[in-house]
PDB file of N, CA and C in Angstrom:
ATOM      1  N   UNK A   1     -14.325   1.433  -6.380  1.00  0.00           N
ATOM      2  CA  UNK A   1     -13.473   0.345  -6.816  1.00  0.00           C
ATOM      3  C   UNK A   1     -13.269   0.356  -8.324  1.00  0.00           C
ATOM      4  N   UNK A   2     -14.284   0.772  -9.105  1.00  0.00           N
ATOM      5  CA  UNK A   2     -14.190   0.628 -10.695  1.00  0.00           C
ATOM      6  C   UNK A   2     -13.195   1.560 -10.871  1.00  0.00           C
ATOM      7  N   UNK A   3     -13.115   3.163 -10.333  1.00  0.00           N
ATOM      8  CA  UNK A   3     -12.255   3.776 -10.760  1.00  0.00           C
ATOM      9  C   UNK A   3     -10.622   3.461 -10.402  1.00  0.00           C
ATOM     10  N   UNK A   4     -10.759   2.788  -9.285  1.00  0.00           N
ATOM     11  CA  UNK A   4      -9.463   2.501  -8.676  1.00  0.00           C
ATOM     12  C   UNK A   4      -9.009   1.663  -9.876  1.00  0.00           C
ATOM     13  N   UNK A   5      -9.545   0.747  -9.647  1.00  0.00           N
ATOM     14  CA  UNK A   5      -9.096  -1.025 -10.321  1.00  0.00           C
ATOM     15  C   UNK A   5      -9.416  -0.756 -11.967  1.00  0.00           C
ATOM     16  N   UNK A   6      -9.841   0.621 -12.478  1.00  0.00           N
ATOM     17  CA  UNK A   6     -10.159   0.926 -14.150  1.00  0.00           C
ATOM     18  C   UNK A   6      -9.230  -0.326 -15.034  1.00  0.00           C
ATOM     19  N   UNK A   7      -7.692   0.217 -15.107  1.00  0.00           N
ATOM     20  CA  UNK A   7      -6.787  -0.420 -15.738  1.00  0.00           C
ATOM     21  C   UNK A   7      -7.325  -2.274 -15.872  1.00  0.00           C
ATOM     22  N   UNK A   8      -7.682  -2.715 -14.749  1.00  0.00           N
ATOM     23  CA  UNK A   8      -8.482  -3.959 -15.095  1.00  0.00           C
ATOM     24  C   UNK A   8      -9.876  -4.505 -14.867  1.00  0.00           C
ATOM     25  N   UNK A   9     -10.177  -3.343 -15.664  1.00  0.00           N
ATOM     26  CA  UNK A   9     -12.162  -3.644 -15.297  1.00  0.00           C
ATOM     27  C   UNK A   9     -12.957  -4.237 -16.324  1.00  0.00           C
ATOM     28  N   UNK A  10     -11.855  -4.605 -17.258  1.00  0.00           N
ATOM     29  CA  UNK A  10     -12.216  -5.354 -18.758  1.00  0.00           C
ATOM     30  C   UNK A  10     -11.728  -6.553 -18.710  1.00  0.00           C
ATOM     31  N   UNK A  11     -10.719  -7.197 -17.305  1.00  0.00           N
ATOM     32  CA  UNK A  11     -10.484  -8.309 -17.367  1.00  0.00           C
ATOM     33  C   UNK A  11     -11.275  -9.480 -16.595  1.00  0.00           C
ATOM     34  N   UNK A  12     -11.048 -10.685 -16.870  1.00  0.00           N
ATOM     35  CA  UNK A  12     -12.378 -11.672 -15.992  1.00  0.00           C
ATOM     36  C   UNK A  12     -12.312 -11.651 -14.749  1.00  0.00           C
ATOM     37  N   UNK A  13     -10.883 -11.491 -14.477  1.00  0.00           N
ATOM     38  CA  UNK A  13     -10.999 -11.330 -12.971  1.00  0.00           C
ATOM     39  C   UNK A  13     -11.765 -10.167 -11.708  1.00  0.00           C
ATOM     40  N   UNK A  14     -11.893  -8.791 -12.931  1.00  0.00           N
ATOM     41  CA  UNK A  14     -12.092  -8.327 -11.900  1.00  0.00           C
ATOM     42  C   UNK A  14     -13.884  -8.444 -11.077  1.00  0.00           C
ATOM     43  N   UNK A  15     -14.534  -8.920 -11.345  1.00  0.00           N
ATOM     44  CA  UNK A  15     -15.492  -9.397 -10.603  1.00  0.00           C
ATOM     45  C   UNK A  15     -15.181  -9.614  -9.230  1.00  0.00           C
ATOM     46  N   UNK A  16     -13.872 -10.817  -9.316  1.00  0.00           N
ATOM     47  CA  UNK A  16     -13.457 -11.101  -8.025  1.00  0.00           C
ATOM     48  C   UNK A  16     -13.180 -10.351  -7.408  1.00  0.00           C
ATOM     49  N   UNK A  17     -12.115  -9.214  -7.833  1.00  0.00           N
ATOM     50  CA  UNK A  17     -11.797  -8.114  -6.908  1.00  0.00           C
ATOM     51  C   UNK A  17     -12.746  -7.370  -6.470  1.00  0.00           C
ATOM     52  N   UNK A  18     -13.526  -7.072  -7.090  1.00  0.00           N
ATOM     53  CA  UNK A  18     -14.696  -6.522  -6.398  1.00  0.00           C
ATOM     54  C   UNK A  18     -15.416  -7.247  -5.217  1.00  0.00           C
ATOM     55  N   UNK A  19     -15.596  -8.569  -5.678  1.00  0.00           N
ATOM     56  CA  UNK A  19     -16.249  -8.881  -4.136  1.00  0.00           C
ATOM     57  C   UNK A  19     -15.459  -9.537  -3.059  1.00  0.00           C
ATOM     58  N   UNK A  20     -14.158  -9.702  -3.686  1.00  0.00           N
ATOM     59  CA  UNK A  20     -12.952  -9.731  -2.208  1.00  0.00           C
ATOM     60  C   UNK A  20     -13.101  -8.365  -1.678  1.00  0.00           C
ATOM     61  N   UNK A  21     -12.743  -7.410  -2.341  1.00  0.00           N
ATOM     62  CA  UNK A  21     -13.010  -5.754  -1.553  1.00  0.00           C
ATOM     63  C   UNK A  21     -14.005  -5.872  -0.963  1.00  0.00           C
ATOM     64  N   UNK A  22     -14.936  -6.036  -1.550  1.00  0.00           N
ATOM     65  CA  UNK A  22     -16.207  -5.849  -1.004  1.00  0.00           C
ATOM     66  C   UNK A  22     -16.533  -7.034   0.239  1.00  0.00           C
ATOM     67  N   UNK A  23     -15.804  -8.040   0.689  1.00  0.00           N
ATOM     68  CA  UNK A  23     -15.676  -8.918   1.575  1.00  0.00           C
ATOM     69  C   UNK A  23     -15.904  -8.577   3.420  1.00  0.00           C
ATOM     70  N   UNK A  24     -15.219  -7.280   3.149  1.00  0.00           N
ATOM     71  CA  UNK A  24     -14.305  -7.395   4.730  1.00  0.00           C
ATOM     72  C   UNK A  24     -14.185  -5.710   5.125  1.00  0.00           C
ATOM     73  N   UNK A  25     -14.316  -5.292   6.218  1.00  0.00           N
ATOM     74  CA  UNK A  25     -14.053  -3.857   6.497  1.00  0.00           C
ATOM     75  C   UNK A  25     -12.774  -3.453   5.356  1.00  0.00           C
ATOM     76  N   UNK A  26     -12.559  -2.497   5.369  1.00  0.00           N
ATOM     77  CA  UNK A  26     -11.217  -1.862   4.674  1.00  0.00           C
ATOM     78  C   UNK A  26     -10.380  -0.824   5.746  1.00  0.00           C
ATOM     79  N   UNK A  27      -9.715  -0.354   6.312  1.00  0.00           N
ATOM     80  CA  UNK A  27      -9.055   0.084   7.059  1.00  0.00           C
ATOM     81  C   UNK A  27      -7.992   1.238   5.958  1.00  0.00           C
ATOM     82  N   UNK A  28      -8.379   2.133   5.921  1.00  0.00           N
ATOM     83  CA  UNK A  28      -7.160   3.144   4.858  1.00  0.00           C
ATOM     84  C   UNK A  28      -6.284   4.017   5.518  1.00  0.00           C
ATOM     85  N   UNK A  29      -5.340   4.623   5.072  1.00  0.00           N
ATOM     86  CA  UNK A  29      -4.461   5.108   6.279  1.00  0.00           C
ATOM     87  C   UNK A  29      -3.668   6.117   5.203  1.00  0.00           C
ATOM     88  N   UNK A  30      -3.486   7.665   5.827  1.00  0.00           N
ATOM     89  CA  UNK A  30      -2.667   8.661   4.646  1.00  0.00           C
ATOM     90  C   UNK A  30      -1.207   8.400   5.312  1.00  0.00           C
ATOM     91  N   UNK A  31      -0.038   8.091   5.026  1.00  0.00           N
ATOM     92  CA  UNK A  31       1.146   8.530   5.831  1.00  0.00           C
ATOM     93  C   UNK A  31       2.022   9.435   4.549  1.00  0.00           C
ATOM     94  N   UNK A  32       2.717  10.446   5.268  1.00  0.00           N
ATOM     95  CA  UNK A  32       3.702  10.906   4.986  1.00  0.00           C
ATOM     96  C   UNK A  32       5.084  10.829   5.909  1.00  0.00           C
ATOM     97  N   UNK A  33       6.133  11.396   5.130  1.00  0.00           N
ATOM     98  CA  UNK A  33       7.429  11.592   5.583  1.00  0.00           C
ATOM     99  C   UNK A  33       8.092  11.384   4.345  1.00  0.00           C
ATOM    100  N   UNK A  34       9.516  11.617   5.043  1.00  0.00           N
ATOM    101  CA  UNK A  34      10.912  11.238   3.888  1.00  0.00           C
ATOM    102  C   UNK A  34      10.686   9.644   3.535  1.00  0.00           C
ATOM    103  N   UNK A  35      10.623   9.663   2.382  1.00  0.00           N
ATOM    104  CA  UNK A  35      11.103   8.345   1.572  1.00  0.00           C
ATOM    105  C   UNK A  35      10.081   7.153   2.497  1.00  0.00           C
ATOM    106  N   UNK A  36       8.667   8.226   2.395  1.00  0.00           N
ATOM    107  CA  UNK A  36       7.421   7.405   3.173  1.00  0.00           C
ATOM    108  C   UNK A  36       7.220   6.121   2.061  1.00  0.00           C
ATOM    109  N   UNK A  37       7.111   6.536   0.756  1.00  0.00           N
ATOM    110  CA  UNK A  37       6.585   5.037  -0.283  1.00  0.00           C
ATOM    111  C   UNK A  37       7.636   4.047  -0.344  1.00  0.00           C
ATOM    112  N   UNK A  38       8.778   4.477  -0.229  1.00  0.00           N
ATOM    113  CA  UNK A  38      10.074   3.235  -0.449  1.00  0.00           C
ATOM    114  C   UNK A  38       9.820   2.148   0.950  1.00  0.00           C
ATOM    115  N   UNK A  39       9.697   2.878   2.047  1.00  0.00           N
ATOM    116  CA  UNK A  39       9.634   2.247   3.385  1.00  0.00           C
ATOM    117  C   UNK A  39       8.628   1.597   3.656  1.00  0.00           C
ATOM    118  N   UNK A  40       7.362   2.172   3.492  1.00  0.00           N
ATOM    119  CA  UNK A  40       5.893   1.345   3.124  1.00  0.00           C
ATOM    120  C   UNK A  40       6.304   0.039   2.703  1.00  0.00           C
ATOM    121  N   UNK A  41       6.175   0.285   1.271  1.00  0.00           N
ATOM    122  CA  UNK A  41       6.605  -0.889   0.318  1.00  0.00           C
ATOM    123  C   UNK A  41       7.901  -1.852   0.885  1.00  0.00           C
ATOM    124  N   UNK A  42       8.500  -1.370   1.253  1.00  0.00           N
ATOM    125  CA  UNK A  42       9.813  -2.378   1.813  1.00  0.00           C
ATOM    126  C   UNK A  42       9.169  -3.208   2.976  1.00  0.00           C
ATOM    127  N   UNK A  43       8.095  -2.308   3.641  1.00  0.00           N
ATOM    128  CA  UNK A  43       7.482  -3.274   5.012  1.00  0.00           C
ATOM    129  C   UNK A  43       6.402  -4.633   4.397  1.00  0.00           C
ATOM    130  N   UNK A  44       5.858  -3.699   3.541  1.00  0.00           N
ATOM    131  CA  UNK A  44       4.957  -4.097   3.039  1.00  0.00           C
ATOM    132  C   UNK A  44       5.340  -5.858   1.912  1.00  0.00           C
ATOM    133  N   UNK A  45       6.750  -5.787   1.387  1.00  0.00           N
ATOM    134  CA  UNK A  45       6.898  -6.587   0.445  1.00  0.00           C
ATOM    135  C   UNK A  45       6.066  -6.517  -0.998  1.00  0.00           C
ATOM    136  N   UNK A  46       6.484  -7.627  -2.079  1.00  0.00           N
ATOM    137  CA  UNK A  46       6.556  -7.701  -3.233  1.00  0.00           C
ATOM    138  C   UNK A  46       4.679  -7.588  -3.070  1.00  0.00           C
ATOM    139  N   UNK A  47       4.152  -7.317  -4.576  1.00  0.00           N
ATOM    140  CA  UNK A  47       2.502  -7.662  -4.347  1.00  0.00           C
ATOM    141  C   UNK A  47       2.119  -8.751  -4.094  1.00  0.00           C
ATOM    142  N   UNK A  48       3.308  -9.487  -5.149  1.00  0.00           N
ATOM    143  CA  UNK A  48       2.637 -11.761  -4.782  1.00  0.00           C
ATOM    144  C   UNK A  48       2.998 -11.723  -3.676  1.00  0.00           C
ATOM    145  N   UNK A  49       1.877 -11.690  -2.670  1.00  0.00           N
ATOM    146  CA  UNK A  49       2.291 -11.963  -1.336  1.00  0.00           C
ATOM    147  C   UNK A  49       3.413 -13.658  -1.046  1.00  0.00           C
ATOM    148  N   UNK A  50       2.879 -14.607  -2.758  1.00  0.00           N
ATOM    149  CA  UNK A  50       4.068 -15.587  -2.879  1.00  0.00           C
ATOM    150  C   UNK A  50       5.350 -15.188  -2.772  1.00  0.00           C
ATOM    151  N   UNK A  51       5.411 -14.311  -3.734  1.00  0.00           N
ATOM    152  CA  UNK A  51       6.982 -13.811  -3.168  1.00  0.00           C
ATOM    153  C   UNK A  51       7.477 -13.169  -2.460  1.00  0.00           C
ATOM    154  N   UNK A  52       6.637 -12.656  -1.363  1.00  0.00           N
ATOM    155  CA  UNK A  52       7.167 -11.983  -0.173  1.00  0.00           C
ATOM    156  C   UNK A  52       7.957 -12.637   0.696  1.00  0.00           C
ATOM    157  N   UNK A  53       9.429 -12.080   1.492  1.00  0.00           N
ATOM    158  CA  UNK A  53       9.830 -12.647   2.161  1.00  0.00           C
ATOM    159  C   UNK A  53       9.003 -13.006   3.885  1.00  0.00           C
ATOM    160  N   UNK A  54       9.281 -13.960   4.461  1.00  0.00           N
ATOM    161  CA  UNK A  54       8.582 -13.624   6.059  1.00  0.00           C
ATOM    162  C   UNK A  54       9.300 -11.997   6.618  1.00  0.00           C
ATOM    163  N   UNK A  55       8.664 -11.887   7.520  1.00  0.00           N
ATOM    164  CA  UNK A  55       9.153 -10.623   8.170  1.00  0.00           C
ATOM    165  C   UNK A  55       8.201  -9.848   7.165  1.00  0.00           C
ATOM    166  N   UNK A  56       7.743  -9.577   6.101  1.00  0.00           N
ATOM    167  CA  UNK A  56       6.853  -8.587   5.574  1.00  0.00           C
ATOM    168  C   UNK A  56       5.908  -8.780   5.779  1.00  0.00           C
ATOM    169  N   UNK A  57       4.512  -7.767   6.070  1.00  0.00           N
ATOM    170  CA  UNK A  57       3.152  -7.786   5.843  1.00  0.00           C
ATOM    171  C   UNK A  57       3.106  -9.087   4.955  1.00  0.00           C
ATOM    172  N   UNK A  58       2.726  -8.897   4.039  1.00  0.00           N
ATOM    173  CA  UNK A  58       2.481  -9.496   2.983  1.00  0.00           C
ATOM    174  C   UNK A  58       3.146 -11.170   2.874  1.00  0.00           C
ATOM    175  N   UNK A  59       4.407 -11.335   3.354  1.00  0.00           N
ATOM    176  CA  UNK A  59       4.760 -12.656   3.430  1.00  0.00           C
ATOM    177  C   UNK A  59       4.626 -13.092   5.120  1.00  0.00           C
ATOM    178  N   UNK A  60       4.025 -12.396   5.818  1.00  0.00           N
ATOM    179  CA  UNK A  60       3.437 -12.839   6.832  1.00  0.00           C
ATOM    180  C   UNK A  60       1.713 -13.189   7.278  1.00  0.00           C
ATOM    181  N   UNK A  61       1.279 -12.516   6.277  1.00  0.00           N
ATOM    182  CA  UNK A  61      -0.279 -12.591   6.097  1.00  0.00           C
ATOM    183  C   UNK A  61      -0.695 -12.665   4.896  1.00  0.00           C
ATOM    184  N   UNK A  62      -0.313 -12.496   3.524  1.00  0.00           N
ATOM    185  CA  UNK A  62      -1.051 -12.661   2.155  1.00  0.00           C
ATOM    186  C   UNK A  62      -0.585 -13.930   1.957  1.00  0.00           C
ATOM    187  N   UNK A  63      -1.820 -14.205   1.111  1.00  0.00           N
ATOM    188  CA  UNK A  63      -1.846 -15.370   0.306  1.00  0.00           C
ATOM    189  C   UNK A  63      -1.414 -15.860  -0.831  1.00  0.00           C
ATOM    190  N   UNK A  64      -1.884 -14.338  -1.985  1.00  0.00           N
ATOM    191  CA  UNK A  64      -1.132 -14.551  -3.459  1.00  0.00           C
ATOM    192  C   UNK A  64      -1.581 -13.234  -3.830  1.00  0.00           C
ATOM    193  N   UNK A  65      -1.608 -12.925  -5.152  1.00  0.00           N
ATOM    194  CA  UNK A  65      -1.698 -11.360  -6.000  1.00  0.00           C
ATOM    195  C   UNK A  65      -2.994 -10.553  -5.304  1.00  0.00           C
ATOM    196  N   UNK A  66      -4.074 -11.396  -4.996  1.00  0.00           N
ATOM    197  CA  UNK A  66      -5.106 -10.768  -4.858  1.00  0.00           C
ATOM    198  C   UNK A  66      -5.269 -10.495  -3.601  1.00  0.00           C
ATOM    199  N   UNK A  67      -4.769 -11.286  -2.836  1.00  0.00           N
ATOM    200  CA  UNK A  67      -5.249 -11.864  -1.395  1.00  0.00           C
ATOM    201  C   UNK A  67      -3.815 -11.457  -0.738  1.00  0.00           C
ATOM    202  N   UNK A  68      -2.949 -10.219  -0.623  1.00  0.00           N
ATOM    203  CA  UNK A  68      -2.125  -9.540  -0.479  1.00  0.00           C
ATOM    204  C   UNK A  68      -2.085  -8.717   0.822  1.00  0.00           C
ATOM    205  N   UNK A  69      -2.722  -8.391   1.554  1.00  0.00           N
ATOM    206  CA  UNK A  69      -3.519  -7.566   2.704  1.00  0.00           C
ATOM    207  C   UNK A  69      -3.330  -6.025   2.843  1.00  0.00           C
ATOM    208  N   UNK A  70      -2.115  -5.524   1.912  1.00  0.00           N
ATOM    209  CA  UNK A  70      -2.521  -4.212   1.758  1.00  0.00           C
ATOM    210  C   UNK A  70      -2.426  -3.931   0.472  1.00  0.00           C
ATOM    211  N   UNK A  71      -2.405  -2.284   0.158  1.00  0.00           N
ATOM    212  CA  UNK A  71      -2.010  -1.401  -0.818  1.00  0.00           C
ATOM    213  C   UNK A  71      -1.521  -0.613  -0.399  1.00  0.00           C
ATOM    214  N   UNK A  72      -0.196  -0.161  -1.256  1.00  0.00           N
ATOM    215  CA  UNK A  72       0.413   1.235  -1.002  1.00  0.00           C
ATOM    216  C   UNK A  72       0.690   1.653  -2.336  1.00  0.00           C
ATOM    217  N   UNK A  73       0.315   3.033  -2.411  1.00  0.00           N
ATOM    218  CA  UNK A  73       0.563   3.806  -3.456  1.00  0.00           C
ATOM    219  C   UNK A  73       2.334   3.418  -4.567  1.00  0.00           C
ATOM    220  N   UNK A  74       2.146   3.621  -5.389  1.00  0.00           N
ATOM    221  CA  UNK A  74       4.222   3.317  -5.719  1.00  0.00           C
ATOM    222  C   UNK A  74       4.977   4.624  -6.898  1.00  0.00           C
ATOM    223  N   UNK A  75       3.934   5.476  -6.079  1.00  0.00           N
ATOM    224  CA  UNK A  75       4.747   7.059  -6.409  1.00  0.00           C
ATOM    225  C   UNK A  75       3.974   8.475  -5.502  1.00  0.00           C
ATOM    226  N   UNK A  76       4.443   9.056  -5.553  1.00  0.00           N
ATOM    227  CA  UNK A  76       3.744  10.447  -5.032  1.00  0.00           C
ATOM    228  C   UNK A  76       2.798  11.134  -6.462  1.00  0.00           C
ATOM    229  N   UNK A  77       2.568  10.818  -6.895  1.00  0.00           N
ATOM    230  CA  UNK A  77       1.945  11.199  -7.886  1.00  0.00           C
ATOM    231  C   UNK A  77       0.428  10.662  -7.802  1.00  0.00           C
ATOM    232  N   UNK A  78       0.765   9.080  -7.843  1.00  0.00           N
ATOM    233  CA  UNK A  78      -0.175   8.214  -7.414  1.00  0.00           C
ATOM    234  C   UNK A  78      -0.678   8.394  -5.891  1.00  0.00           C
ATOM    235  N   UNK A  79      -0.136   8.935  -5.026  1.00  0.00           N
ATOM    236  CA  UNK A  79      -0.775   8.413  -4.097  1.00  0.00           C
ATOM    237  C   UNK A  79      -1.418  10.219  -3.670  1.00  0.00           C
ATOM    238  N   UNK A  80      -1.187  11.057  -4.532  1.00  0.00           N
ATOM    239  CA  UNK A  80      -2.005  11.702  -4.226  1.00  0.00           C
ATOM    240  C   UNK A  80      -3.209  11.625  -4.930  1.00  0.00           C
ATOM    241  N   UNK A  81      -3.418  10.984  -5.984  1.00  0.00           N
ATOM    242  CA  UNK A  81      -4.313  10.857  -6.703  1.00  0.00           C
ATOM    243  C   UNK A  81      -5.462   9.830  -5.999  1.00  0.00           C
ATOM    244  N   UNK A  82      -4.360   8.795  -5.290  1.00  0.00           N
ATOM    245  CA  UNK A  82      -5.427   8.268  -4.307  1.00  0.00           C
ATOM    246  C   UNK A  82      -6.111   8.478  -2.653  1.00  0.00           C
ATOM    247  N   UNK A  83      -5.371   9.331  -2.467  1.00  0.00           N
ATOM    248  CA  UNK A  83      -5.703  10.387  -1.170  1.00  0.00           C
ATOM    249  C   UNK A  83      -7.149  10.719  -1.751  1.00  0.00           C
ATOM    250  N   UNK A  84      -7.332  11.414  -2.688  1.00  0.00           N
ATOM    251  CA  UNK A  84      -8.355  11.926  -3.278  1.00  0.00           C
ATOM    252  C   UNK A  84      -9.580  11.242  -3.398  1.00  0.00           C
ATOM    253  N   UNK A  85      -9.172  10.143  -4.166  1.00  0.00           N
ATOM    254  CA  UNK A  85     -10.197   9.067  -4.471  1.00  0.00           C
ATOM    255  C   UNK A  85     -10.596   8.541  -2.849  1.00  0.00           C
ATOM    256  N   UNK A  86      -9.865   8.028  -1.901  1.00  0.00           N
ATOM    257  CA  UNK A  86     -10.437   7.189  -1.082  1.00  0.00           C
ATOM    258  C   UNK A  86     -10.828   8.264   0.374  1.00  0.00           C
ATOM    259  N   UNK A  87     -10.819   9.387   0.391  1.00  0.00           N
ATOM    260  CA  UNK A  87     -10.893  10.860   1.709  1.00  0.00           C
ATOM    261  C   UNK A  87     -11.433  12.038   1.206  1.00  0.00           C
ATOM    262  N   UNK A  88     -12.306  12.529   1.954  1.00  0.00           N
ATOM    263  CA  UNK A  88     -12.507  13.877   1.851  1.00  0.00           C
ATOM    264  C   UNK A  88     -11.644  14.502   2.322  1.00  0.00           C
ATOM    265  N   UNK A  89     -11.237  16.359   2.428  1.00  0.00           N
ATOM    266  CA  UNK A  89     -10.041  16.430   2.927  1.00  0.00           C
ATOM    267  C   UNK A  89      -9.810  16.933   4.271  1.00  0.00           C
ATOM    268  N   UNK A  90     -11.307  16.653   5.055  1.00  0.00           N
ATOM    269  CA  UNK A  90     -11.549  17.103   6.021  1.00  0.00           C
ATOM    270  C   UNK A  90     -10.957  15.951   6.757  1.00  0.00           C
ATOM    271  N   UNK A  91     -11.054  14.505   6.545  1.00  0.00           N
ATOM    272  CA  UNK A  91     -10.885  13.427   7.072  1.00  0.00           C
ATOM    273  C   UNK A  91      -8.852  12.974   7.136  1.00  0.00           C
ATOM    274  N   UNK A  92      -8.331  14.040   6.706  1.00  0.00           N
ATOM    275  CA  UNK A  92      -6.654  14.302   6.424  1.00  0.00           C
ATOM    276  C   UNK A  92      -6.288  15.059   7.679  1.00  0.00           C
ATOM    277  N   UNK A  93      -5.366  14.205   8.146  1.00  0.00           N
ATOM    278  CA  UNK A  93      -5.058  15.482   9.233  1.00  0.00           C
ATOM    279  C   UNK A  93      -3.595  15.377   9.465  1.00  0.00           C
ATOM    280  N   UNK A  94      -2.690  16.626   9.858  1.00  0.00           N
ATOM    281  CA  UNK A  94      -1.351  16.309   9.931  1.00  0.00           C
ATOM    282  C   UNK A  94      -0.902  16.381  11.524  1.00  0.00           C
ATOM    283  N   UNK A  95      -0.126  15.669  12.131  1.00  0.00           N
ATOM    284  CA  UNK A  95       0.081  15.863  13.432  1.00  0.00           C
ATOM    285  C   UNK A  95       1.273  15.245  13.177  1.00  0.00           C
TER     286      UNK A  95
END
């Protein structure tokens, strides 16, 4: 989590994030395809799960910034970087 969440590990909040993560199973998931992060994110909605519309993850189940119910990567760059961080690459499989 420290390396994930680095960018805010100097702020007060992140304590919290740590023990919301640390709350509840985590469930992670690799997907690919064409224009896999645009579509994610479009299912997924805005991060303030406040401003999510209904019909999204997120404006159907989050609460607010933190309390959001997923993550998705918001580049291929990034999300291979987090493939890495959260899988070994034995645990990757393509079908």
């Amino acid at each position: 989590l420290a390396e994930h969440y680095s960018h805010v590990a100097d702020k007060p909040f992140f304590p919290s994030i740590v023990a919301f993560m640390q709350s509840s199973p985590v469930i992670a998931l690799v997907l690919e395809g064409e224009d896999v992060i645009a579509k994610v994110r479009a299912m997924l909605g805005p991060t303030n799960s406040k401003e999510a519309q209904p019909g999204t993850i997120r404006g159907d189940f989050g609460e607010d910034m933190m309390i959001n119910i997923c993550h998705a990567s918001d580049s291929p760059e990034n999300g291979e970087i987090e493939v890495k961080r959260f899988f070994r690459d034995e645990e990757v499989f393509a079908y």
